[in-house]
C-alpha atoms as a PDB file:
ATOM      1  CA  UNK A   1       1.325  23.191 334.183  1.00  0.00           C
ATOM      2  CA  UNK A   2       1.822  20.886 331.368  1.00  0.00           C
ATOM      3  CA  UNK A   3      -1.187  19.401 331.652  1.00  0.00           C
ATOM      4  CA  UNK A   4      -3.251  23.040 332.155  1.00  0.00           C
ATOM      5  CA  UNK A   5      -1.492  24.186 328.841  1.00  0.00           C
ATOM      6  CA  UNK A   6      -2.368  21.098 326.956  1.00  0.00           C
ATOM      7  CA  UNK A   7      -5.836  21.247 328.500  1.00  0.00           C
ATOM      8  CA  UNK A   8      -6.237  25.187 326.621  1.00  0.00           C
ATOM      9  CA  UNK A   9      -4.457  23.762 323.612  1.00  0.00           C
ATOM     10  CA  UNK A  10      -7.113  21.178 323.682  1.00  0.00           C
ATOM     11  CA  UNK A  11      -9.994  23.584 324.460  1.00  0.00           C
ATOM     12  CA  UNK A  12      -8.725  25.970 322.020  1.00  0.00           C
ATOM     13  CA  UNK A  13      -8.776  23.229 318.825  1.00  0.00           C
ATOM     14  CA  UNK A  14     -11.827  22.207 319.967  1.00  0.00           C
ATOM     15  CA  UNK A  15     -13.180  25.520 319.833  1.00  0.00           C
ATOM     16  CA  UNK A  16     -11.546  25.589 316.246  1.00  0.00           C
ATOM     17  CA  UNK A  17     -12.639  22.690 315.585  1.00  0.00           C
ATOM     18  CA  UNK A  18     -16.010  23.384 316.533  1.00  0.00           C
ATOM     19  CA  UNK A  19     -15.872  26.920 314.733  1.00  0.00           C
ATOM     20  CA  UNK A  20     -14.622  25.078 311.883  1.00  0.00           C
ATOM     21  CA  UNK A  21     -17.086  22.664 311.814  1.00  0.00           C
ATOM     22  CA  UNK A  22     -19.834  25.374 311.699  1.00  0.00           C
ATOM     23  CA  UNK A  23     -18.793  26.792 308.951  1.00  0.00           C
ATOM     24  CA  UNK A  24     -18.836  23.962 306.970  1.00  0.00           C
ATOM     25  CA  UNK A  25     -22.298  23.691 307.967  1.00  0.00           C
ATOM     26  CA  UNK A  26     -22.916  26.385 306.952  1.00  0.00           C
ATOM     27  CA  UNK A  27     -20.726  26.317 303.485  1.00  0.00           C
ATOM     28  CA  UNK A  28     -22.962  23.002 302.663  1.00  0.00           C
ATOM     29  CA  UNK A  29     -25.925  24.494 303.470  1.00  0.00           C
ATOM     30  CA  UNK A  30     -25.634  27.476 301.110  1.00  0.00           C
ATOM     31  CA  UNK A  31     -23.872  25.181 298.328  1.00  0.00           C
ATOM     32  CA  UNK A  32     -27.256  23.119 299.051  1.00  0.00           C
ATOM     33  CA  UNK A  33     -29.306  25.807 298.528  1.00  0.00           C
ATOM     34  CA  UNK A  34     -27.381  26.866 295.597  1.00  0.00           C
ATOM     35  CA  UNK A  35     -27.679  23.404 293.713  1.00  0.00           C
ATOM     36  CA  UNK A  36     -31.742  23.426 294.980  1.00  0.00           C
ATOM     37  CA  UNK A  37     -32.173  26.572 293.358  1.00  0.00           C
ATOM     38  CA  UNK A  38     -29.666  25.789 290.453  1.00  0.00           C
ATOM     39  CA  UNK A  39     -31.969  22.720 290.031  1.00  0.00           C
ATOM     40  CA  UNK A  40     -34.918  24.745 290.255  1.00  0.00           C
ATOM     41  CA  UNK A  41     -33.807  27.045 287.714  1.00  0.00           C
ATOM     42  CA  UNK A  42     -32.483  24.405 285.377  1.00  0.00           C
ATOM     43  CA  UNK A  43     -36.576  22.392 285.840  1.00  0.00           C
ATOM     44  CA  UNK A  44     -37.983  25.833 285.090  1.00  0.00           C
ATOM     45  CA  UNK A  45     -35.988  26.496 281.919  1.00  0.00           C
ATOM     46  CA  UNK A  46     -37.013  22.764 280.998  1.00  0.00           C
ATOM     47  CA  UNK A  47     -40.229  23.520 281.277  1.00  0.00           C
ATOM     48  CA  UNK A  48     -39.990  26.583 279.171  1.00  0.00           C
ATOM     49  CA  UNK A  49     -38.398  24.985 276.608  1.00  0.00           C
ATOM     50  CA  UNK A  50     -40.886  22.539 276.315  1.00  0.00           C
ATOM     51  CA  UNK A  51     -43.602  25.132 276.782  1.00  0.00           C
ATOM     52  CA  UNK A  52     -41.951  26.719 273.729  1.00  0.00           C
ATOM     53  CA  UNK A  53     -41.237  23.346 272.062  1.00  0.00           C
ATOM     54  CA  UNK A  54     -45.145  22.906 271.881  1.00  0.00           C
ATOM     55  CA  UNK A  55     -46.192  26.415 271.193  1.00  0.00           C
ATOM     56  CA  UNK A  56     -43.922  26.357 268.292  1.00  0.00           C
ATOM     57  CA  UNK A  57     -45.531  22.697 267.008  1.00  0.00           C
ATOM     58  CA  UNK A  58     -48.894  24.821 267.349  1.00  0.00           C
ATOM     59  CA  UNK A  59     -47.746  27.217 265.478  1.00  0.00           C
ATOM     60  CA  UNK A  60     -46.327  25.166 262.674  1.00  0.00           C
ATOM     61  CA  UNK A  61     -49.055  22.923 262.423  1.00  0.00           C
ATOM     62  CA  UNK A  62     -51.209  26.476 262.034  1.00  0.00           C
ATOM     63  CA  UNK A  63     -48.967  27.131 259.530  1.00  0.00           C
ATOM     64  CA  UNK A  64     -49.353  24.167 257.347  1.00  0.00           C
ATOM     65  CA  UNK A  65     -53.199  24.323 257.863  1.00  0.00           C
ATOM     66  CA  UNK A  66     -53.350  27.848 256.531  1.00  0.00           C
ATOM     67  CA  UNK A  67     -50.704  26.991 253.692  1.00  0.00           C
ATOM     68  CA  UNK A  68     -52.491  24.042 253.053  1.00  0.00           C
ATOM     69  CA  UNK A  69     -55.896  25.966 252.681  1.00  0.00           C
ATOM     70  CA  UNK A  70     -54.283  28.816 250.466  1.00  0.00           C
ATOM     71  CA  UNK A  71     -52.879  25.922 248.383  1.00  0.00           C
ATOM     72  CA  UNK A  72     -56.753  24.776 248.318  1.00  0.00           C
ATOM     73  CA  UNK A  73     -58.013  28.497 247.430  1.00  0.00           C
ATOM     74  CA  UNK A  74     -55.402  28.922 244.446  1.00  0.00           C
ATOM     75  CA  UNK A  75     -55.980  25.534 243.228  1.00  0.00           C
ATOM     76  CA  UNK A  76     -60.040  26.775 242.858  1.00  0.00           C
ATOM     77  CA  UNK A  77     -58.986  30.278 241.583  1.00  0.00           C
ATOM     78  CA  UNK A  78     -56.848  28.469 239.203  1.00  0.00           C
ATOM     79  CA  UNK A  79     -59.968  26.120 237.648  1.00  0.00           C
ATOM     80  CA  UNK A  80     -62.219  29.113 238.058  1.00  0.00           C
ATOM     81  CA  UNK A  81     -59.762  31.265 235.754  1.00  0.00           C
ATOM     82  CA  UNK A  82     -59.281  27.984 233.157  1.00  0.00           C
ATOM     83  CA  UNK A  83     -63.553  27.784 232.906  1.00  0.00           C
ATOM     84  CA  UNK A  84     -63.337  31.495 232.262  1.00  0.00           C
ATOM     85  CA  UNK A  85     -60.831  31.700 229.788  1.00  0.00           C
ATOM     86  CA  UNK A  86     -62.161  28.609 228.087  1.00  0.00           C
ATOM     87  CA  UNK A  87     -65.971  30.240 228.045  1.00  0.00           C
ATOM     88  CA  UNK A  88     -64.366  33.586 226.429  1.00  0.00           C
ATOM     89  CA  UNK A  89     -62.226  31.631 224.280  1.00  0.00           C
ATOM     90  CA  UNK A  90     -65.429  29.148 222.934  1.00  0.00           C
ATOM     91  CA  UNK A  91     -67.480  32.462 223.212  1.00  0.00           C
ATOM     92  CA  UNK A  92     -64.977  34.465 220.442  1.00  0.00           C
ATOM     93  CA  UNK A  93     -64.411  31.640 218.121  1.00  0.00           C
ATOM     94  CA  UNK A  94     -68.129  31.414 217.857  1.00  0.00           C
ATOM     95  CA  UNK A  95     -68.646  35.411 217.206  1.00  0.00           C
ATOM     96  CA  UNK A  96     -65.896  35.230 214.644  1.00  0.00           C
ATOM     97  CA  UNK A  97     -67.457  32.571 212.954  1.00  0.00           C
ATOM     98  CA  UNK A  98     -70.645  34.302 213.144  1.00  0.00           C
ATOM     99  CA  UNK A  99     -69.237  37.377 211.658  1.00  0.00           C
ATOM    100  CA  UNK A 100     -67.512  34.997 208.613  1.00  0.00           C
ATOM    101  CA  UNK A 101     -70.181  33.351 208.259  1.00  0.00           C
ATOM    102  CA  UNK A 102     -73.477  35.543 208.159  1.00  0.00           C
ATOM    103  CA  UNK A 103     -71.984  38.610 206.926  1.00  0.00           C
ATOM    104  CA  UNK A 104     -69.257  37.151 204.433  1.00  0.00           C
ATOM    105  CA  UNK A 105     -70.265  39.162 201.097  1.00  0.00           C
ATOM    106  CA  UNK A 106     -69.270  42.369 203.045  1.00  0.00           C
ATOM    107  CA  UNK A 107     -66.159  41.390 204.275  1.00  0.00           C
ATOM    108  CA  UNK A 108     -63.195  42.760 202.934  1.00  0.00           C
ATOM    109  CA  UNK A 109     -59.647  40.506 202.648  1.00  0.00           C
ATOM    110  CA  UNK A 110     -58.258  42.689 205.192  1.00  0.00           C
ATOM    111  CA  UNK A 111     -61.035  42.279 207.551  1.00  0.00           C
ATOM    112  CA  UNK A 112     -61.012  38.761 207.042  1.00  0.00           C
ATOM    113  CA  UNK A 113     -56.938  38.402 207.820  1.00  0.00           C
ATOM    114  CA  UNK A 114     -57.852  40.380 210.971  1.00  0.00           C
ATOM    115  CA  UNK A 115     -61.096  38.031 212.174  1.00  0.00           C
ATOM    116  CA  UNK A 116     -58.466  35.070 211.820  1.00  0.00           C
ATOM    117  CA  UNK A 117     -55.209  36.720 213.631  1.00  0.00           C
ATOM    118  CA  UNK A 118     -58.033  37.551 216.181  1.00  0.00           C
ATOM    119  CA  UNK A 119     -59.244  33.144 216.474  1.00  0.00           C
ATOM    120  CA  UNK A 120     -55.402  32.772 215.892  1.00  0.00           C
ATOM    121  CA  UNK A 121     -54.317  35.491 218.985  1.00  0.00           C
ATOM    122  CA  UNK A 122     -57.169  33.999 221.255  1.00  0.00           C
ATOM    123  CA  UNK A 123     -56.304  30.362 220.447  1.00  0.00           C
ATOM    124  CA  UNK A 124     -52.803  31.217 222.330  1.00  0.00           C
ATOM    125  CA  UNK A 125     -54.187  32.231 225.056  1.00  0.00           C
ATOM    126  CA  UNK A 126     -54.600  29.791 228.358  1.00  0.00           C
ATOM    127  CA  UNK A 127     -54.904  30.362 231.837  1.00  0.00           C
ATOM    128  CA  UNK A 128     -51.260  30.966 232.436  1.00  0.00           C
ATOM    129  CA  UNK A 129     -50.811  33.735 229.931  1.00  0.00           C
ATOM    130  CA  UNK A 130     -50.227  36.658 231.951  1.00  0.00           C
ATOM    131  CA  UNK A 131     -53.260  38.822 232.538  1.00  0.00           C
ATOM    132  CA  UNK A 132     -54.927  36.369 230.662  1.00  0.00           C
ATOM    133  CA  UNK A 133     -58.613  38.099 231.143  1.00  0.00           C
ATOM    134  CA  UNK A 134     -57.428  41.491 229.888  1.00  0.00           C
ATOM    135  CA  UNK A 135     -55.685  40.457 227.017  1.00  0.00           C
ATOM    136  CA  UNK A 136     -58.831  38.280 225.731  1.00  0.00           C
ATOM    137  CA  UNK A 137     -60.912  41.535 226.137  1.00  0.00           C
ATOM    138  CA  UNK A 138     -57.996  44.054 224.422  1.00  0.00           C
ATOM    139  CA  UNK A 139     -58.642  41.363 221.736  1.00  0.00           C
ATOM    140  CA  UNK A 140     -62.482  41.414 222.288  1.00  0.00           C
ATOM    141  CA  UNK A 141     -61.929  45.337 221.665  1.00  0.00           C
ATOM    142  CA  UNK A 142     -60.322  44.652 218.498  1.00  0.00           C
ATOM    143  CA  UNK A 143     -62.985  42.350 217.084  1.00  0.00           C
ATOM    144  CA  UNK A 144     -65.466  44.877 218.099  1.00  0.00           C
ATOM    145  CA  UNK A 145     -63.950  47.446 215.858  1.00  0.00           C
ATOM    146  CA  UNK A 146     -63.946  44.699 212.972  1.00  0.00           C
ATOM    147  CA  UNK A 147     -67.184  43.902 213.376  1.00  0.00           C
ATOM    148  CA  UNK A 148     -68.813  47.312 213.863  1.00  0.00           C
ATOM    149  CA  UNK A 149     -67.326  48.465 210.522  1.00  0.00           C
ATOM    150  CA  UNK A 150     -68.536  45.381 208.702  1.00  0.00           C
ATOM    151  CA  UNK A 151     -72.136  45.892 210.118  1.00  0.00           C
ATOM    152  CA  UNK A 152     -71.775  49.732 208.672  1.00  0.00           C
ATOM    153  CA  UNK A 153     -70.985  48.407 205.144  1.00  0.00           C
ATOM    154  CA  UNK A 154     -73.855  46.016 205.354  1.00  0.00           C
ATOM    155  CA  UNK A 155     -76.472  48.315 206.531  1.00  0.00           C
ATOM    156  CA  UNK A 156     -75.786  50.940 204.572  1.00  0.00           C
ATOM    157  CA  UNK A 157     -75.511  48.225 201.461  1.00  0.00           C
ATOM    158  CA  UNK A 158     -78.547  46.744 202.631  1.00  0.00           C
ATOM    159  CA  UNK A 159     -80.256  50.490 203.192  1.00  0.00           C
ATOM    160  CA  UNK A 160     -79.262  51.064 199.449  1.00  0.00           C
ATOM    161  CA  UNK A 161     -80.722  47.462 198.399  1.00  0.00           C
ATOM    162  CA  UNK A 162     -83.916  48.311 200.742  1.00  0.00           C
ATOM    163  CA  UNK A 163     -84.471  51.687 198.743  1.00  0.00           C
ATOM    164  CA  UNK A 164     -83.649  50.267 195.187  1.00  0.00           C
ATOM    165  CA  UNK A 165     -86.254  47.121 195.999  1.00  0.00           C
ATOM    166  CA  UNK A 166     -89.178  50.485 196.956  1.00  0.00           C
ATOM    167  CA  UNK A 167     -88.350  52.532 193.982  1.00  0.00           C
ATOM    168  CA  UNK A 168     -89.661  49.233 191.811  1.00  0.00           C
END
């Protein structure tokens, strides 16, 4: 009977056994399919971080090309805006000078300080004055003024000169 005990002892750990055996089969299979799809996962987020690593290179090197071509832009707005403001500086001096210059006997003192605080004003004036355009034509305005009352005093002078010269 020994031997018919022993022989179910045996028959019963090999069952165990056996049993035991399939589920470590079965344990290493899943933790093999768990580190395949772990490794999976971790290949797909490497790709996606590389997909990303490139997208954002494309986007910076966008970036400088557009900065790079706004730099470009202001640079020409910024020569465009010194040839302007150098034509309407070049362009008042002359008109004051004009003004001294052909119409002198009419001008008063006053009129005079006011032609030269205008050359002195638009002498200051460069392209990184603030609102640099505007404030060369406020002082364009002003000169205006200036002027159009000097060219009253020396019509009507010259009116009065014209009528004295027809009454001879």
């Amino acid at each position: 009977m020994a031997d018919g005990r022993e022989k179910s002892n045996l028959n019963k750990q090999s069952e165990e056994y056996k049993e035991t055996r399939k589920q470590a089969q079965y344990i290493n299979q899943s933790l093999e399919e768990q580190y395949r799809n772990e490794l999976k996962l971790a290949e797909q987020m490497a790709q996606g971080r590389e997909k990303s690593n490139i997208r954002i290179q494309n986007e910076n090197e966008k970036l400088v090309k557009n900065q790079n071509q706004q730099i470009n832009k202001n640079e020409k707005l910024d020569r465009q805006l010194e040839e302007q403001v150098a034509k309407l500086k070049q362009m008042a001096r002359i008109r004051a000078e004009r003004l001294l210059t052909e119409k002198k006997k009419y001008i008063t003192q006053d009129q005079k300080q006011e032609i030269e605080d205008y050359i002195k004003s638009v002498k200051r004036i460069n392209k990184d004055t603030p609102d640099a355009i505007k404030q060369l034509g406020r002082l364009d305005m002003r000169f205006k003024d200036v002027r159009s009352e000097i060219d009253k005093v020396a019509n009507r002078t010259m009116t009065f000169t014209e009528r004295f010269k027809r009454s001879d």
